[in-house]
C-alpha atoms as a PDB file:
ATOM      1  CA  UNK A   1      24.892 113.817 187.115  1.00  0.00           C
ATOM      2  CA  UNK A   2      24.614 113.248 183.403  1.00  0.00           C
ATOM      3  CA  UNK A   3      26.535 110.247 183.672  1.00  0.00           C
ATOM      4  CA  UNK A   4      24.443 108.600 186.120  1.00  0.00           C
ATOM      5  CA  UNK A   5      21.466 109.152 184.149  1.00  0.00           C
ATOM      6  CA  UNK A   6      22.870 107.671 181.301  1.00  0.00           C
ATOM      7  CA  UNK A   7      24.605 104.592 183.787  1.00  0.00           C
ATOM      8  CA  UNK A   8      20.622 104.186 184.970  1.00  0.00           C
ATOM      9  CA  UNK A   9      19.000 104.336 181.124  1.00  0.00           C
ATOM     10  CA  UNK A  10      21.719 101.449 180.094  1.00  0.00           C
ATOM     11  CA  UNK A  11      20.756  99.685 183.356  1.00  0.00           C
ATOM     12  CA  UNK A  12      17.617  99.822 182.458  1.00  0.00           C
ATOM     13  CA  UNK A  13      18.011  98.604 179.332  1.00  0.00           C
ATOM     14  CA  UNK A  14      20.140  95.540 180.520  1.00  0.00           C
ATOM     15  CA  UNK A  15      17.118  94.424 182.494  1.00  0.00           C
ATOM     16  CA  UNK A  16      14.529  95.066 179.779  1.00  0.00           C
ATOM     17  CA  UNK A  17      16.622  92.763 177.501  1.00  0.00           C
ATOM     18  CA  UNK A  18      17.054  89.985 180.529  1.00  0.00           C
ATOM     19  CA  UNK A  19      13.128  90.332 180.340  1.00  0.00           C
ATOM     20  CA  UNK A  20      13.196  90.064 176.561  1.00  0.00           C
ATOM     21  CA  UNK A  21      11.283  93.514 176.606  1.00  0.00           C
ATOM     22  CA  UNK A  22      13.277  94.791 173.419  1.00  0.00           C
ATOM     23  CA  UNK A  23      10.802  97.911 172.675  1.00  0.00           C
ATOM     24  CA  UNK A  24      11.934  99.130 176.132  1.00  0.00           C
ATOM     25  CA  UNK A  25      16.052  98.353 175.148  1.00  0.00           C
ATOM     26  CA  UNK A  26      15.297 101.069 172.761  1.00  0.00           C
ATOM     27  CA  UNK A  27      13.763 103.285 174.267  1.00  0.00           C
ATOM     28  CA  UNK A  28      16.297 103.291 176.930  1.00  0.00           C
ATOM     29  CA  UNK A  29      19.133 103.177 174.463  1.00  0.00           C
ATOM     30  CA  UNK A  30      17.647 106.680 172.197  1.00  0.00           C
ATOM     31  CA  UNK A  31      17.286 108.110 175.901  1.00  0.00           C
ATOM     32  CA  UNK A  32      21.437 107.290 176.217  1.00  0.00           C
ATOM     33  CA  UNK A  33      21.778 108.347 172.530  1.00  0.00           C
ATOM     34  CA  UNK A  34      20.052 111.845 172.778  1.00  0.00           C
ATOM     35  CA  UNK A  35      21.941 112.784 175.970  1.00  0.00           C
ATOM     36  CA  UNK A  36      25.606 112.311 174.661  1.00  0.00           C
ATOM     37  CA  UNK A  37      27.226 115.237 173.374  1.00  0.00           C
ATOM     38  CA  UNK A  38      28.773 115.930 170.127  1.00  0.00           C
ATOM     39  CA  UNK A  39      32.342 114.270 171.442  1.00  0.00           C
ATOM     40  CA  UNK A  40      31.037 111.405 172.872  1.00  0.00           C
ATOM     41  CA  UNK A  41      30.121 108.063 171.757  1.00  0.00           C
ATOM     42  CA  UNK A  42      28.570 104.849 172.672  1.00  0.00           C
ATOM     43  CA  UNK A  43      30.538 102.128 174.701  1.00  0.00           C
ATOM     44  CA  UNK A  44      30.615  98.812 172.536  1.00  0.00           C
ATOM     45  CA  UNK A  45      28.108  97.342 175.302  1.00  0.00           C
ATOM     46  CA  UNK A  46      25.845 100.302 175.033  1.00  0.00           C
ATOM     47  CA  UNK A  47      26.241  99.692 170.554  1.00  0.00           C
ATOM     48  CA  UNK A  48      25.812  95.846 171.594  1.00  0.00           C
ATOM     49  CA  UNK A  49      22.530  96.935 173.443  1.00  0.00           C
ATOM     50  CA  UNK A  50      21.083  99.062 171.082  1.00  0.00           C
ATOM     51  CA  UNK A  51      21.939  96.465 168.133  1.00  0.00           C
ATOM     52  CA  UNK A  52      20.034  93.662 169.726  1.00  0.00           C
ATOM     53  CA  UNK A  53      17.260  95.654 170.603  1.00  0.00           C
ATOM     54  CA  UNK A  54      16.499  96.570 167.244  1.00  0.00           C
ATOM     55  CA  UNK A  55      17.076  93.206 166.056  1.00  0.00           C
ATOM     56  CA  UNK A  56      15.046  91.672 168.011  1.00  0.00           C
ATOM     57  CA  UNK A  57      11.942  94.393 167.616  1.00  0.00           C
ATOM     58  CA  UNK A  58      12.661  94.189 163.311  1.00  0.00           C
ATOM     59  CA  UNK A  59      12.501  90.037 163.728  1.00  0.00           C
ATOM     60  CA  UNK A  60       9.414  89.966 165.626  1.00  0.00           C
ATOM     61  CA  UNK A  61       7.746  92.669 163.183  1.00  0.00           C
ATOM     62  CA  UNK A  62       8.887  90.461 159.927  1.00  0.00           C
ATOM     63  CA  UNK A  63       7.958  87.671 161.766  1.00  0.00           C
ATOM     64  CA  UNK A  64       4.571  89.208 162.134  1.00  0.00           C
ATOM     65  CA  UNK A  65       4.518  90.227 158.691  1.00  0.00           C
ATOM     66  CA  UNK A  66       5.190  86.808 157.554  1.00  0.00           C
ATOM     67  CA  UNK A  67       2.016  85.395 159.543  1.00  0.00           C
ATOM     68  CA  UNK A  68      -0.233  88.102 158.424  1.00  0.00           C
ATOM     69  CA  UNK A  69       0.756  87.351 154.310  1.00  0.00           C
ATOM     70  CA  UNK A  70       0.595  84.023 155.014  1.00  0.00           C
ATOM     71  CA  UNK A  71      -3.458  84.016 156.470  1.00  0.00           C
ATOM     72  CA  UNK A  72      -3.920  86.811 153.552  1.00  0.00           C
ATOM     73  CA  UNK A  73      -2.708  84.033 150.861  1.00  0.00           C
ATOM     74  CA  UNK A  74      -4.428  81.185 152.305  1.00  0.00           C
ATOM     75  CA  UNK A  75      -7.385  83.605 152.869  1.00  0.00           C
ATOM     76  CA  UNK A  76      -7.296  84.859 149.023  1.00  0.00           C
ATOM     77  CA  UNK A  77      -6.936  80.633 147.971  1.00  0.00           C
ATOM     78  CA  UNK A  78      -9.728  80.031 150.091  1.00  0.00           C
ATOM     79  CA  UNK A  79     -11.638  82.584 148.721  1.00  0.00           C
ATOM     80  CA  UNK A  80     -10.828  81.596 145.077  1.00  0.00           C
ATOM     81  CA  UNK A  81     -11.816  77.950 145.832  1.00  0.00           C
ATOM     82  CA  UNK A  82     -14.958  79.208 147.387  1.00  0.00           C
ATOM     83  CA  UNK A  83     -15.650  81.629 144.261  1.00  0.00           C
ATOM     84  CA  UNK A  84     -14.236  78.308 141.657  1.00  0.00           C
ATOM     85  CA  UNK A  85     -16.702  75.853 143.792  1.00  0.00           C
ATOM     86  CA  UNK A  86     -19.641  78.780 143.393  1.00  0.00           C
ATOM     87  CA  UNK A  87     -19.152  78.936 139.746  1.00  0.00           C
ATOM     88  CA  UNK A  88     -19.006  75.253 138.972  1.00  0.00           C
ATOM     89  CA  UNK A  89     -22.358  74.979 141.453  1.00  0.00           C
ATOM     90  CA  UNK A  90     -24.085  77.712 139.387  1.00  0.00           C
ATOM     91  CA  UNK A  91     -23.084  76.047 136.017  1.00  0.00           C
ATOM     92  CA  UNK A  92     -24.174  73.064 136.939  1.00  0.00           C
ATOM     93  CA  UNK A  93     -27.085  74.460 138.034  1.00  0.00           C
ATOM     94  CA  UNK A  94     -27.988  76.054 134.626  1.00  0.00           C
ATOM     95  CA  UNK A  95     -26.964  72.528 133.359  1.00  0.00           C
ATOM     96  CA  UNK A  96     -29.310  70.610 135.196  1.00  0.00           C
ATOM     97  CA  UNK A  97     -31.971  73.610 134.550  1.00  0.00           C
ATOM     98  CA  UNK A  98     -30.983  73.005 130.696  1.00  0.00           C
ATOM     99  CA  UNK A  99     -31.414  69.494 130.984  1.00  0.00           C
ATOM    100  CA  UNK A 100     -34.966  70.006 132.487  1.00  0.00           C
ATOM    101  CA  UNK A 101     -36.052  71.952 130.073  1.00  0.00           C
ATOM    102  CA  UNK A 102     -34.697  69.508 127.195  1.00  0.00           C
ATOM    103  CA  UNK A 103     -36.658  67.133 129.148  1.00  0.00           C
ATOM    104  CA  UNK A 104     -40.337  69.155 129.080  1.00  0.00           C
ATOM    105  CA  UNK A 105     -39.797  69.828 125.601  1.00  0.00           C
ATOM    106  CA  UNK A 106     -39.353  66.307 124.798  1.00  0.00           C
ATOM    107  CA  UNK A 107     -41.940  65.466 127.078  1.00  0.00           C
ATOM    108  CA  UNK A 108     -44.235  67.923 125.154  1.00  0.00           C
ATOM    109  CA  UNK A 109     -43.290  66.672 121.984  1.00  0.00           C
ATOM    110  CA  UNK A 110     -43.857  62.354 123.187  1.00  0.00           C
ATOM    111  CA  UNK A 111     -47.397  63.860 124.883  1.00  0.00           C
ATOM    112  CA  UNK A 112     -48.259  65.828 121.764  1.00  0.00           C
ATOM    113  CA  UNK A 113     -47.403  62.699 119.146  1.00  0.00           C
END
């Protein structure tokens, strides 16, 4: 009875990769795993199985990693252009507000003469 369990788990697991469900593979493929005993092993298409599953689930999750530090990099230029473009703004701000004042105070002095 063991043995059909484990025939139905890597049955299971055969469909879930046809389906590209490779989460499942695994989980299907520890259930195998946990029910052999200490003298048996895993078939090579069991191994095969379980290799692909984890594959699979480790490329998508680096793959996923890779997107997220991408939008965090352009995200962090972004926000350094915004912060570089809000700093020039504000200095030429206090330029032009510089240049005002120059511009009273020679004003004041031409009205005073």
């Amino acid at each position: 009875m063991a043995s059909s369990a484990r025939e139905e788990n890597v049955y299971m697991a055969k469909l879930s990769e046809q389906t590209e469900r490779y989460e499942e593979i695994v989980e299907f493929m520890e259930k195998v795993s946990a029910s052999l005993s200490d003298t048996e092993e895993l078939t090579v298409e069991e191994c095969n199985l379980l290799s692909v599953a984890y594959k699979d689930v480790i490329g998508a999750l680096r793959a996923s990693w890779r997107i997220i530090s991408s939008i965090e990099q352009r995200w962090s230029h972004t926000v350094t252009r915004t912060t570089c473009l809000s700093s020039r703004i504000t200095d030429q701000g206090l330029q032009i507000e510089d240049r005002e004042g120059a511009f009273r105070h020679l004003r004041r002095d031409f009205e005073t003469a």
